[in-house]
PDB file of N, CA and C in Angstrom:
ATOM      1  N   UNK A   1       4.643  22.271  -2.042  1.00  0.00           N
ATOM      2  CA  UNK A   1       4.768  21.168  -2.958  1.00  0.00           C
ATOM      3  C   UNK A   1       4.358  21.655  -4.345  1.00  0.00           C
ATOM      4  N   UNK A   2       5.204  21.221  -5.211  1.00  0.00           N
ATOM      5  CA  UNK A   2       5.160  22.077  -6.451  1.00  0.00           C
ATOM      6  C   UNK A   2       4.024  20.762  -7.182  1.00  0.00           C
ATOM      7  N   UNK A   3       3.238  21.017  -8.583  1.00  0.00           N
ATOM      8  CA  UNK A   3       2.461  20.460  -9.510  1.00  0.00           C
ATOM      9  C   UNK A   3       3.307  18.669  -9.635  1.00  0.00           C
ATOM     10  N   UNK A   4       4.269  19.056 -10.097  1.00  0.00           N
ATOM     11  CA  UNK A   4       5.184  18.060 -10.494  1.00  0.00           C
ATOM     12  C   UNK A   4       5.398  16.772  -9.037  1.00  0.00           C
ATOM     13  N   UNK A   5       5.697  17.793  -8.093  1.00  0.00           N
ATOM     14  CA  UNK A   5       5.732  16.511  -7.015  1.00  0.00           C
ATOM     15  C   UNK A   5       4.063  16.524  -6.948  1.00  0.00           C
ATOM     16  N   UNK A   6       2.931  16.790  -7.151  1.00  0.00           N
ATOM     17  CA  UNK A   6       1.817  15.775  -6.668  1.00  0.00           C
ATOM     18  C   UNK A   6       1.521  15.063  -7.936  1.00  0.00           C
ATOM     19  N   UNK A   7       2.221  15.640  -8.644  1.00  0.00           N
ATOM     20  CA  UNK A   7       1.717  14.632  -9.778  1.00  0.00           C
ATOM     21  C   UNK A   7       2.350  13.079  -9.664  1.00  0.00           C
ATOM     22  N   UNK A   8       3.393  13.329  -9.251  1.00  0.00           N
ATOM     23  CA  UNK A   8       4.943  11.718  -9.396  1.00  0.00           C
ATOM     24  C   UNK A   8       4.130  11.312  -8.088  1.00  0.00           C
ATOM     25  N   UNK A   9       4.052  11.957  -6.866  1.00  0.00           N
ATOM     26  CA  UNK A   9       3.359  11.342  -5.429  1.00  0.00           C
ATOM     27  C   UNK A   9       2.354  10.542  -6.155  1.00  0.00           C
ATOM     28  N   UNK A  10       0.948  11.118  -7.031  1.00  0.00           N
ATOM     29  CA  UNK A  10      -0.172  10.398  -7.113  1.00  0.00           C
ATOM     30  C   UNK A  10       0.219   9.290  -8.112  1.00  0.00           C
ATOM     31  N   UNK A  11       1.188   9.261  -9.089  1.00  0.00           N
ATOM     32  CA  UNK A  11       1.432   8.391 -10.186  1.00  0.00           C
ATOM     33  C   UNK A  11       2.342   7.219  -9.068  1.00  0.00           C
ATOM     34  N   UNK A  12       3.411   7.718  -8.136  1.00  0.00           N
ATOM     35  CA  UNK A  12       3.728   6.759  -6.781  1.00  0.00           C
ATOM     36  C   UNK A  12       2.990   5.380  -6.189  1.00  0.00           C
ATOM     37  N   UNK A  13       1.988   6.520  -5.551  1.00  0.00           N
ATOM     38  CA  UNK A  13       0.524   5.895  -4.976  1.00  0.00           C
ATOM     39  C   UNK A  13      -0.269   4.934  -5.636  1.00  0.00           C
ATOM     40  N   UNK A  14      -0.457   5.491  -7.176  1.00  0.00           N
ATOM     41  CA  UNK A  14      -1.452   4.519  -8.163  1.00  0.00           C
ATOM     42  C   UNK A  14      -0.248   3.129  -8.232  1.00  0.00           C
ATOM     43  N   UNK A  15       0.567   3.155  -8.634  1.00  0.00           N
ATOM     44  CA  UNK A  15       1.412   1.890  -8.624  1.00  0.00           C
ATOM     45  C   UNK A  15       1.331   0.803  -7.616  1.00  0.00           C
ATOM     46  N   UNK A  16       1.935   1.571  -6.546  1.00  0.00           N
ATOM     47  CA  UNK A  16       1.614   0.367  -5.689  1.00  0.00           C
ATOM     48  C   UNK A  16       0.397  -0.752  -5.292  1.00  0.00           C
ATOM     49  N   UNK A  17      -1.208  -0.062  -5.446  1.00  0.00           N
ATOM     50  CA  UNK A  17      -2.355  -0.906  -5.519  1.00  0.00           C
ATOM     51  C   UNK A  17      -2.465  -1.596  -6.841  1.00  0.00           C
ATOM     52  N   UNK A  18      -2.055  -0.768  -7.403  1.00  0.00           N
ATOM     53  CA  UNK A  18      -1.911  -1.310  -9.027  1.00  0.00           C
ATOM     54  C   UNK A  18      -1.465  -2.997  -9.187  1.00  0.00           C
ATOM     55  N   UNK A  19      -0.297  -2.880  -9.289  1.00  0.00           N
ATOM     56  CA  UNK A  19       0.695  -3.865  -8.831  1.00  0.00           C
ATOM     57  C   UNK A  19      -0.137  -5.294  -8.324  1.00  0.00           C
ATOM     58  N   UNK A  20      -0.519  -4.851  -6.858  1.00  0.00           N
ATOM     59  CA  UNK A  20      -0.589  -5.531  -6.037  1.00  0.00           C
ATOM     60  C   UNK A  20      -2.130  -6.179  -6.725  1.00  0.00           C
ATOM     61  N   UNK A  21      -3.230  -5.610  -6.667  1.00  0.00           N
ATOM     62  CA  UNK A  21      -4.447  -6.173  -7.525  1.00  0.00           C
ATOM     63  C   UNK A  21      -3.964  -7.006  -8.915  1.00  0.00           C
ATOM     64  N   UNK A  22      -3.422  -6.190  -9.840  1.00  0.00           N
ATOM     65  CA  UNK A  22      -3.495  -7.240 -10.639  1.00  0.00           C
ATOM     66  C   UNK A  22      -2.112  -8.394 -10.470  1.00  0.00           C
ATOM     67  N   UNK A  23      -1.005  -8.462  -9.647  1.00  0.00           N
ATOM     68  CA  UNK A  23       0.238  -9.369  -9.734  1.00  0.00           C
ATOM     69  C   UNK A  23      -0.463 -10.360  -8.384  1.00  0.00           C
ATOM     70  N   UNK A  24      -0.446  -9.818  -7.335  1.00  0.00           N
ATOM     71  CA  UNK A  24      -0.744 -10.681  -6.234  1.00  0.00           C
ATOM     72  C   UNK A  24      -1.568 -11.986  -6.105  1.00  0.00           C
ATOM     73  N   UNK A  25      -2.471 -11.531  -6.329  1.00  0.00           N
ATOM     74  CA  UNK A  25      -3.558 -13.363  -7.173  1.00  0.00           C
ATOM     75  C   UNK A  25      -2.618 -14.279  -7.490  1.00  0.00           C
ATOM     76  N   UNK A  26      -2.040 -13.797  -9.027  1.00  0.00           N
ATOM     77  CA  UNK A  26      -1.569 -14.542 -10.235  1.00  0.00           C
ATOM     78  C   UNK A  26      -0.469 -15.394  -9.205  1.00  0.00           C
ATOM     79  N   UNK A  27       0.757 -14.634  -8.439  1.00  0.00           N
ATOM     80  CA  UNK A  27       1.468 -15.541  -7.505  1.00  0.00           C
ATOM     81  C   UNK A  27       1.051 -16.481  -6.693  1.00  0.00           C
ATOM     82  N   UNK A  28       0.002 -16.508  -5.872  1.00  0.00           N
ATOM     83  CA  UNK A  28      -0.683 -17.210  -5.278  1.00  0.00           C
ATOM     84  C   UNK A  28      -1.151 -18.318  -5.756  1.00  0.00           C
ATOM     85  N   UNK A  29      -2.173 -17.484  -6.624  1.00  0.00           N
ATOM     86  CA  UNK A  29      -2.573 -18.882  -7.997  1.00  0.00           C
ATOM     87  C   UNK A  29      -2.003 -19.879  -8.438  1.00  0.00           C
ATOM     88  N   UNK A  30      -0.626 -19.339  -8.939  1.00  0.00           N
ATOM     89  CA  UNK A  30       0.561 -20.482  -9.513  1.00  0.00           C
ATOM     90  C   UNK A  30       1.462 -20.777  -8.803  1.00  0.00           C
ATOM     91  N   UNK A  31       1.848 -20.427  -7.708  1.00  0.00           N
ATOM     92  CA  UNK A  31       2.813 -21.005  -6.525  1.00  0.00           C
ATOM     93  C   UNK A  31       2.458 -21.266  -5.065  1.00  0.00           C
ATOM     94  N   UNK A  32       1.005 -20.743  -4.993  1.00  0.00           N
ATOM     95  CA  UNK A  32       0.776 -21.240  -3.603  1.00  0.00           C
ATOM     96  C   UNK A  32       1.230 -20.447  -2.480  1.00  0.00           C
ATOM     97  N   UNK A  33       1.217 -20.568  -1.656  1.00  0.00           N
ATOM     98  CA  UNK A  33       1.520 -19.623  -0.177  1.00  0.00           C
ATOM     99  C   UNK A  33       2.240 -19.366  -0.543  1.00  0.00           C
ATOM    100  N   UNK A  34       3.792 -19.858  -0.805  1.00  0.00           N
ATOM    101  CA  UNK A  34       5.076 -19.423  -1.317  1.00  0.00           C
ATOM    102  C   UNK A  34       5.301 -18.142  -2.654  1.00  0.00           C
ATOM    103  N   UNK A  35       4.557 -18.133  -3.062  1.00  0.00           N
ATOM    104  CA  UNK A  35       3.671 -17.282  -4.469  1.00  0.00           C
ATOM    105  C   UNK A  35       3.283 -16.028  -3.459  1.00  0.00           C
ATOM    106  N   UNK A  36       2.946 -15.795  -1.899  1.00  0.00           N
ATOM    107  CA  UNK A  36       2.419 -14.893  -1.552  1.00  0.00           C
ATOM    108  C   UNK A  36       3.693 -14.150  -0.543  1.00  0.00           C
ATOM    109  N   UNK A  37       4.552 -14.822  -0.930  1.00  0.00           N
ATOM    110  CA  UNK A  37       6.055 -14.755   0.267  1.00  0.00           C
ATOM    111  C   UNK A  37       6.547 -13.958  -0.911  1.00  0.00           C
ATOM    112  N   UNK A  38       6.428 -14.652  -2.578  1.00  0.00           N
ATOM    113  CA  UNK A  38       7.250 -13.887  -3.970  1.00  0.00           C
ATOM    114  C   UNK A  38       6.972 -12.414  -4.173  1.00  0.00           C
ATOM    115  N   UNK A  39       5.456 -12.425  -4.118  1.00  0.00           N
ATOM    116  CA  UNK A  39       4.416 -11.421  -4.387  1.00  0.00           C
ATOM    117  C   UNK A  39       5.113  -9.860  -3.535  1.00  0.00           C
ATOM    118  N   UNK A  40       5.142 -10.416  -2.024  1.00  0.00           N
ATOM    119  CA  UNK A  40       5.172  -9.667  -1.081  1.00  0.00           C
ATOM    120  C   UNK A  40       6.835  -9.110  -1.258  1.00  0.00           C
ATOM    121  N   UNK A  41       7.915  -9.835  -1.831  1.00  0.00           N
ATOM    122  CA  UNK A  41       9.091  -9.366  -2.181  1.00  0.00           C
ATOM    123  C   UNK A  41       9.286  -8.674  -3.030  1.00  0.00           C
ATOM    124  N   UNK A  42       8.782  -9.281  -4.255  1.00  0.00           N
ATOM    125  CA  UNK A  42       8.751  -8.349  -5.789  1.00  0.00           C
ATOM    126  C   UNK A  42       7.940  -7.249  -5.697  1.00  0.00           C
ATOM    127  N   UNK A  43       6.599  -6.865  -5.234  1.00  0.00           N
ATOM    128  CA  UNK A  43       5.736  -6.217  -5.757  1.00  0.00           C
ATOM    129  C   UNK A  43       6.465  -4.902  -4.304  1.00  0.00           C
ATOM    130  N   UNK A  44       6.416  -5.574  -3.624  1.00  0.00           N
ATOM    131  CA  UNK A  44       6.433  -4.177  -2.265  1.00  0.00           C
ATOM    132  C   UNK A  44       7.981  -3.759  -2.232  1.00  0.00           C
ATOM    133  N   UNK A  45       9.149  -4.547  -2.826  1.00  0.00           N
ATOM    134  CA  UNK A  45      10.212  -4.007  -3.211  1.00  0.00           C
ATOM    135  C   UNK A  45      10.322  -3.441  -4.394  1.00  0.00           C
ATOM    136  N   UNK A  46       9.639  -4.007  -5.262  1.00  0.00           N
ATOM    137  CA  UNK A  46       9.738  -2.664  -6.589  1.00  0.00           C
ATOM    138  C   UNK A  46       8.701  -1.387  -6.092  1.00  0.00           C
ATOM    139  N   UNK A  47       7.984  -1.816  -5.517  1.00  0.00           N
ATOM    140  CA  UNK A  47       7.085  -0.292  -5.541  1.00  0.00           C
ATOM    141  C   UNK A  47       7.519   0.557  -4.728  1.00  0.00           C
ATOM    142  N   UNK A  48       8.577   0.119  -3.230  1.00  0.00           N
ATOM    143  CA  UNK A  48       8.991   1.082  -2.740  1.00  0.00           C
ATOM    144  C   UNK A  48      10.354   1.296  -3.434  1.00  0.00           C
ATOM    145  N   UNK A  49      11.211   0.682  -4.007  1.00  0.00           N
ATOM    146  CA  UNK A  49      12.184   1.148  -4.877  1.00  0.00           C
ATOM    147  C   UNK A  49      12.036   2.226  -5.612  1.00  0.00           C
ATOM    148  N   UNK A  50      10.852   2.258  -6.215  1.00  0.00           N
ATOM    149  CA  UNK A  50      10.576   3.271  -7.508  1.00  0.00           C
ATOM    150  C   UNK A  50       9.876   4.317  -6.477  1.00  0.00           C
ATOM    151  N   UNK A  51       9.438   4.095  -5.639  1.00  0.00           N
ATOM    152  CA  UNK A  51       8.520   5.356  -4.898  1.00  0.00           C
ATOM    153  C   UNK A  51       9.510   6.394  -4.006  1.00  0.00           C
ATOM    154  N   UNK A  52      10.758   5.367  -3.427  1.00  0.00           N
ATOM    155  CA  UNK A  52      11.309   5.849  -2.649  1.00  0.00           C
ATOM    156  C   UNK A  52      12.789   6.206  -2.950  1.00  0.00           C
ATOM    157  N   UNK A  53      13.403   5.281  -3.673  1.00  0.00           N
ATOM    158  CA  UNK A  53      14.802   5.236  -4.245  1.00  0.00           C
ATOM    159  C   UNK A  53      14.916   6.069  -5.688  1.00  0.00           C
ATOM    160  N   UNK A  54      13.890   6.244  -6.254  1.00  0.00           N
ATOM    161  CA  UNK A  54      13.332   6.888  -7.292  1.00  0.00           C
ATOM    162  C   UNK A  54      13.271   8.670  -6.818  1.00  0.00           C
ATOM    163  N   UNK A  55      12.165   8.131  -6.470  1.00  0.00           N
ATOM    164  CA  UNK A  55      11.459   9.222  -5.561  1.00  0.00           C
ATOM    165  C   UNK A  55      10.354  10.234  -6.215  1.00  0.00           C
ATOM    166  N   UNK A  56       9.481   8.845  -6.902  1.00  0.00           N
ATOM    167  CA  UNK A  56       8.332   9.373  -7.184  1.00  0.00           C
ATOM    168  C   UNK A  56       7.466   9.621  -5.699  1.00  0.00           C
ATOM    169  N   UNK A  57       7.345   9.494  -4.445  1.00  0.00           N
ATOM    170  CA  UNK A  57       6.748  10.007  -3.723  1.00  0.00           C
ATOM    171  C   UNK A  57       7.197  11.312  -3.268  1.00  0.00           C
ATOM    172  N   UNK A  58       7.034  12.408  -3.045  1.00  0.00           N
ATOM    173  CA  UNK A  58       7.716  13.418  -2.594  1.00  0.00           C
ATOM    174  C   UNK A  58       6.442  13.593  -0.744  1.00  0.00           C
ATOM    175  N   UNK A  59       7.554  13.490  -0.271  1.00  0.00           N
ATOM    176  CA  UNK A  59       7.247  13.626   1.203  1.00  0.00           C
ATOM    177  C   UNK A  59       7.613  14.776   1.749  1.00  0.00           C
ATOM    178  N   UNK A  60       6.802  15.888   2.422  1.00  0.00           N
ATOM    179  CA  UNK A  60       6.479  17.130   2.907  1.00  0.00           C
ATOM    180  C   UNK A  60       6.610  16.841   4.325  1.00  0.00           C
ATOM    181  N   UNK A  61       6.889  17.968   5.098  1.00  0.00           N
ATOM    182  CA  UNK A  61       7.022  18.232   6.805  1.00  0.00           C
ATOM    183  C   UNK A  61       5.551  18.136   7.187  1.00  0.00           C
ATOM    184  N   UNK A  62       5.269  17.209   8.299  1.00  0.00           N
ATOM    185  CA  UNK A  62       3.989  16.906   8.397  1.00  0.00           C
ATOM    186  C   UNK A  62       3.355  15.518   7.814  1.00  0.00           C
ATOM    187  N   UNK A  63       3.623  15.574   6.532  1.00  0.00           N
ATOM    188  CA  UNK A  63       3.307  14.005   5.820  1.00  0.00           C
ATOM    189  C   UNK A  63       4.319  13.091   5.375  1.00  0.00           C
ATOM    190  N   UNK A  64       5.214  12.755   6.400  1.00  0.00           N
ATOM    191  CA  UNK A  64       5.653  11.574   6.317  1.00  0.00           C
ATOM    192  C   UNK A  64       5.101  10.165   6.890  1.00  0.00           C
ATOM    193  N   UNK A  65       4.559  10.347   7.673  1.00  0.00           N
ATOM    194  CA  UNK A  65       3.541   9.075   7.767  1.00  0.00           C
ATOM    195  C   UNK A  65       2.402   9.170   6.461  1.00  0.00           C
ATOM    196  N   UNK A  66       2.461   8.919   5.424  1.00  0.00           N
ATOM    197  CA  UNK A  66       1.056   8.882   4.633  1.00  0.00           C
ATOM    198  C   UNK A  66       2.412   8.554   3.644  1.00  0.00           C
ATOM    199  N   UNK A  67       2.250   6.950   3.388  1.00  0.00           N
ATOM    200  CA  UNK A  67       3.084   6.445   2.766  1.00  0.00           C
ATOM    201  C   UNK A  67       2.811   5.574   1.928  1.00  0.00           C
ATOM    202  N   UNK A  68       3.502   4.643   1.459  1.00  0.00           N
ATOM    203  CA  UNK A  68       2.354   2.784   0.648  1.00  0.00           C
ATOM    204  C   UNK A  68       1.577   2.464   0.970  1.00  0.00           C
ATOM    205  N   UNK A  69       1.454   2.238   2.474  1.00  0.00           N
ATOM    206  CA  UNK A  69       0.355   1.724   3.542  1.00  0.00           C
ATOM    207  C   UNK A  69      -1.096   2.292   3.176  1.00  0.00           C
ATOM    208  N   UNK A  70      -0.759   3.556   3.238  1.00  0.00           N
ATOM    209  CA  UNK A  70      -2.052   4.087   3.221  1.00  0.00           C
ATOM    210  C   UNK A  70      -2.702   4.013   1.817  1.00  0.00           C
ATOM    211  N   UNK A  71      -1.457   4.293   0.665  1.00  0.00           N
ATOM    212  CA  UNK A  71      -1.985   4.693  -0.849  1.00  0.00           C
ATOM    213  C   UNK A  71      -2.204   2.681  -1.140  1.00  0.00           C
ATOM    214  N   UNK A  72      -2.006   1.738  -0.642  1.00  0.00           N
ATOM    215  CA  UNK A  72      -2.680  -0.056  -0.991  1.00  0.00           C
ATOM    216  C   UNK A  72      -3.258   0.373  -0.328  1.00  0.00           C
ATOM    217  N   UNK A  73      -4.036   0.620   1.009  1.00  0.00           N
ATOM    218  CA  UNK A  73      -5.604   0.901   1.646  1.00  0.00           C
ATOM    219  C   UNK A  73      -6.024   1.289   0.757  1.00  0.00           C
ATOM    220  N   UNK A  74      -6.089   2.579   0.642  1.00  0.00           N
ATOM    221  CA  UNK A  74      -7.167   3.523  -0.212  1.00  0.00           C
ATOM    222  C   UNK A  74      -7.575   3.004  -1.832  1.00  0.00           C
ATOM    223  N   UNK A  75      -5.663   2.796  -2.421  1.00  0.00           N
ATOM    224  CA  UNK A  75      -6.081   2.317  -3.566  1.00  0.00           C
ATOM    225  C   UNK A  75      -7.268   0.718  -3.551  1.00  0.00           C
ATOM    226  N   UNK A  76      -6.649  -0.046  -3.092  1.00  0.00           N
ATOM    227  CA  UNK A  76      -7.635  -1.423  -2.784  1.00  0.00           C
ATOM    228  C   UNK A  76      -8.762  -1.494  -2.490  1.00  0.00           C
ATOM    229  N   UNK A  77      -8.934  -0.640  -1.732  1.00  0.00           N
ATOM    230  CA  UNK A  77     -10.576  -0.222  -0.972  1.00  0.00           C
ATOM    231  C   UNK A  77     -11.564   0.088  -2.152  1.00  0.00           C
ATOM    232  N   UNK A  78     -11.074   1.320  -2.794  1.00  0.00           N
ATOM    233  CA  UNK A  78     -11.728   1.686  -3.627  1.00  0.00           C
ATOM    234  C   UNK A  78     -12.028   0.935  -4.870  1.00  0.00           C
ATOM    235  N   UNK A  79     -10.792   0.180  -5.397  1.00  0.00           N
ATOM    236  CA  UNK A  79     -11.185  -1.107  -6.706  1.00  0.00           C
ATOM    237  C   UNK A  79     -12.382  -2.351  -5.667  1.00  0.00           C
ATOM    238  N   UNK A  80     -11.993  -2.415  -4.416  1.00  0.00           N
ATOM    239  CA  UNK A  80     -12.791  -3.159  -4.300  1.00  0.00           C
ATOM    240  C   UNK A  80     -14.382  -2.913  -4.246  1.00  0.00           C
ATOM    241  N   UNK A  81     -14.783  -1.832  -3.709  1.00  0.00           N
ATOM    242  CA  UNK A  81     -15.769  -1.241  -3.821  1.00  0.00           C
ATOM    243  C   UNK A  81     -16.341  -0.912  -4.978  1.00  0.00           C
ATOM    244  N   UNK A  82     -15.793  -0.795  -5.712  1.00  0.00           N
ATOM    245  CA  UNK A  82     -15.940  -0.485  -7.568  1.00  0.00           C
ATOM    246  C   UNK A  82     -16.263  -1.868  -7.890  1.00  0.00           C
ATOM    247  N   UNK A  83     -15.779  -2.826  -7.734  1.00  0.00           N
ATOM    248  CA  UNK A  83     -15.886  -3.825  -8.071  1.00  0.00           C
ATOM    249  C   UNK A  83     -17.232  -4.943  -7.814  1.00  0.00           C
ATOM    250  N   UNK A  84     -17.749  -4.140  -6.410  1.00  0.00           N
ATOM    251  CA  UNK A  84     -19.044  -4.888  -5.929  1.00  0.00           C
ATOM    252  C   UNK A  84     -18.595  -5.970  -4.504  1.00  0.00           C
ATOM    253  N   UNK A  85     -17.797  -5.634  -4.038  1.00  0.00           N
ATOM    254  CA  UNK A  85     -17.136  -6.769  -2.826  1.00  0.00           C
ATOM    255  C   UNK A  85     -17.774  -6.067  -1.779  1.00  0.00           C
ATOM    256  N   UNK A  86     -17.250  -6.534  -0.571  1.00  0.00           N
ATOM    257  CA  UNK A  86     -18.207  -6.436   0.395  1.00  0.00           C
ATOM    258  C   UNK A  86     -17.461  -5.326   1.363  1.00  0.00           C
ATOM    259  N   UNK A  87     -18.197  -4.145   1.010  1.00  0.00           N
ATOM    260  CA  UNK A  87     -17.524  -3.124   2.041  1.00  0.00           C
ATOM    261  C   UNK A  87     -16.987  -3.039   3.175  1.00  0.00           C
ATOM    262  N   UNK A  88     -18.436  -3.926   3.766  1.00  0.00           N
ATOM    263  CA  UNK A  88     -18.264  -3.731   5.335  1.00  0.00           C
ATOM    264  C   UNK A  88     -16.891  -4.680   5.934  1.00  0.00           C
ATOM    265  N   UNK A  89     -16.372  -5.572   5.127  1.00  0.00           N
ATOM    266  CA  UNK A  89     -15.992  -5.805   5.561  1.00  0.00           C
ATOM    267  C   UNK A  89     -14.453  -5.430   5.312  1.00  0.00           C
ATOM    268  N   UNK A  90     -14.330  -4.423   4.272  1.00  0.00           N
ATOM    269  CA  UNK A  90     -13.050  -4.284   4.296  1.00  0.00           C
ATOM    270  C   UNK A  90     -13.096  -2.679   5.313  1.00  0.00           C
ATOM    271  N   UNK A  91     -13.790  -2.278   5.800  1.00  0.00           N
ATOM    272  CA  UNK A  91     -14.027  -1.084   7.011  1.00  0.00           C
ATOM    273  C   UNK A  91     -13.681  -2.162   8.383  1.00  0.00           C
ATOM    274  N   UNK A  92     -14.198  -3.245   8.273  1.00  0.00           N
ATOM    275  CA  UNK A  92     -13.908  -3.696   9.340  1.00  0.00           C
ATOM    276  C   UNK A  92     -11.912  -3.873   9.672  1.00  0.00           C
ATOM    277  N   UNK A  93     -11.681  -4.493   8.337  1.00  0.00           N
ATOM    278  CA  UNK A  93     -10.459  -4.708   8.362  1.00  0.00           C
ATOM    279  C   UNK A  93      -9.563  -3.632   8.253  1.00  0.00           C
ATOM    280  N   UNK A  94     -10.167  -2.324   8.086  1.00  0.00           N
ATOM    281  CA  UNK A  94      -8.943  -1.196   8.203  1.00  0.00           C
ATOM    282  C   UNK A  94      -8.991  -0.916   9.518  1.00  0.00           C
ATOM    283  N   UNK A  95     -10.240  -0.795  10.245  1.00  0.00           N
ATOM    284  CA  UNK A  95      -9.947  -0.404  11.740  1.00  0.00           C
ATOM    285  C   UNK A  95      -9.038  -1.210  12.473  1.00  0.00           C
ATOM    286  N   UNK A  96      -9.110  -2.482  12.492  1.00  0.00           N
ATOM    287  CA  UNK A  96      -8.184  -3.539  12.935  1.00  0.00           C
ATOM    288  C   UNK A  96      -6.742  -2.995  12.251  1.00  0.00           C
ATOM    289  N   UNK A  97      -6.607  -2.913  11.259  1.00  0.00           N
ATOM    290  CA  UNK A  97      -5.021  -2.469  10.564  1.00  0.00           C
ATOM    291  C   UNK A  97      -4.791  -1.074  11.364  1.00  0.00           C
ATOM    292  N   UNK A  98      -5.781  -0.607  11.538  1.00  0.00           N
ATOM    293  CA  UNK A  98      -5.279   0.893  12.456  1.00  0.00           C
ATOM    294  C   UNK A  98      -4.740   0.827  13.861  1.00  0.00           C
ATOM    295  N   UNK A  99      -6.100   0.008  14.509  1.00  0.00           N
ATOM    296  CA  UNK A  99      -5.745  -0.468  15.523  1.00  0.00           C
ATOM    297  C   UNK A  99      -4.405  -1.079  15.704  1.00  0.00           C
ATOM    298  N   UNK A 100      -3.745  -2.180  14.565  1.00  0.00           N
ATOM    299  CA  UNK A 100      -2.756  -2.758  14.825  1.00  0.00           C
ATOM    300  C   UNK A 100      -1.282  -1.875  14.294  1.00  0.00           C
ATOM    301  N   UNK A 101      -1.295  -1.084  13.720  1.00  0.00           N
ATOM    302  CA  UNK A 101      -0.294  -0.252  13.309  1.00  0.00           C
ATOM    303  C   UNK A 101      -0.339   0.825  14.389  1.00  0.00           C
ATOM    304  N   UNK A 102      -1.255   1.288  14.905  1.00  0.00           N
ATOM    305  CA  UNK A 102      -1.172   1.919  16.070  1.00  0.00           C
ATOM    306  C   UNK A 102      -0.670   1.396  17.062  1.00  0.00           C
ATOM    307  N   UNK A 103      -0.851   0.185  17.595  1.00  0.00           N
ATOM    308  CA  UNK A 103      -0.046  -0.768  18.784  1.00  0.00           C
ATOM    309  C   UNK A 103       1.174  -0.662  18.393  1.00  0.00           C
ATOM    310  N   UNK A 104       1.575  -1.210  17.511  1.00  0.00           N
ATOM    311  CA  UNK A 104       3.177  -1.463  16.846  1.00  0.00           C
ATOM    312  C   UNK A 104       3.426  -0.257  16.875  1.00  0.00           C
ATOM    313  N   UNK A 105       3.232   1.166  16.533  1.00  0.00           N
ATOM    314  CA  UNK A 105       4.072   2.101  16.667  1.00  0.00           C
ATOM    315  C   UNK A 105       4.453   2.280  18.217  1.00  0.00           C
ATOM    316  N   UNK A 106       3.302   2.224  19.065  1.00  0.00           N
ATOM    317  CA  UNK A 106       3.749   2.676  20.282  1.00  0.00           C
ATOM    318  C   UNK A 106       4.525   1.874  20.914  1.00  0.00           C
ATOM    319  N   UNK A 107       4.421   0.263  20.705  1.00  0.00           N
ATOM    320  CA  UNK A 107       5.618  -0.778  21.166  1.00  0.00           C
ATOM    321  C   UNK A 107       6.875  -0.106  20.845  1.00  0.00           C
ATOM    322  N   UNK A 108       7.337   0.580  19.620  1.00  0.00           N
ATOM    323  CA  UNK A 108       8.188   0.665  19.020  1.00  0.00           C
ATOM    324  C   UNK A 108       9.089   1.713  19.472  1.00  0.00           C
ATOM    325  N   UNK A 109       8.137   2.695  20.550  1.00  0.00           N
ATOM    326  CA  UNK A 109       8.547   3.704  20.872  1.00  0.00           C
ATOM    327  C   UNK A 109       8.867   3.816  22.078  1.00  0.00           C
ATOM    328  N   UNK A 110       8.384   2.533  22.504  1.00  0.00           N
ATOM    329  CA  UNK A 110       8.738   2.442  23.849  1.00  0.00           C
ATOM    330  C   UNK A 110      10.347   2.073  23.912  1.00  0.00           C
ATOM    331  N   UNK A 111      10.600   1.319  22.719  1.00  0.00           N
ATOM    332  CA  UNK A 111      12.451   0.696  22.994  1.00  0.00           C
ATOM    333  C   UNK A 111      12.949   1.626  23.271  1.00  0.00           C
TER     334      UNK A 111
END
């Protein structure tokens, strides 16, 4: 992987938490659940548009699983933690997201 692809991968990655921290609220806020249906269209279709159709992520043999998923974990985790929120409980909630993305893959593999 050359300079250039980790650079567009990490500028990829920063977008998508980006996005989602500061747009996601504001939908909610002013439209209500339906605001979180908008959020989840606009924000996770432009970010994989530009990450993927773009192709600011550059994906290597070996790391194709380490995708949005992981770069909104990490990115989120960490603003939240920066921020003073409550750790434990977003550790709690990644094991459960592991746990549950782990089930779903293997359902998936069973078809």
């Amino acid at each position: 992987m050359t300079i250039q692809n980790i650079i567009t991968t990490l500028a990829g990655a920063f977008i998508f938490p980006f996005l989602i921290r500061l747009c996601w609220g504001k939908f909610c806020e002013i439209w209500g659940p339906i605001g979180g249906w908008m959020a989840a269209g606009f924000i996770v279709g432009t970010a994989w548009t530009i990450n993927h159709g773009v192709g600011l992520i550059v994906q290597g043999a070996g790391a194709a699983w380490v995708d949005m998923a992981f770069a909104a974990f990490s990115g989120l985790f960490v603003a939240s933690a920066m921020s003073g929120d409550d750790i434990g409980a977003g550790l709690s909630n990644a094991l459960f997201a592991i746990i549950g993305g782990t089930l779903g893959g293997f359902i998936l593999s069973c078809l």
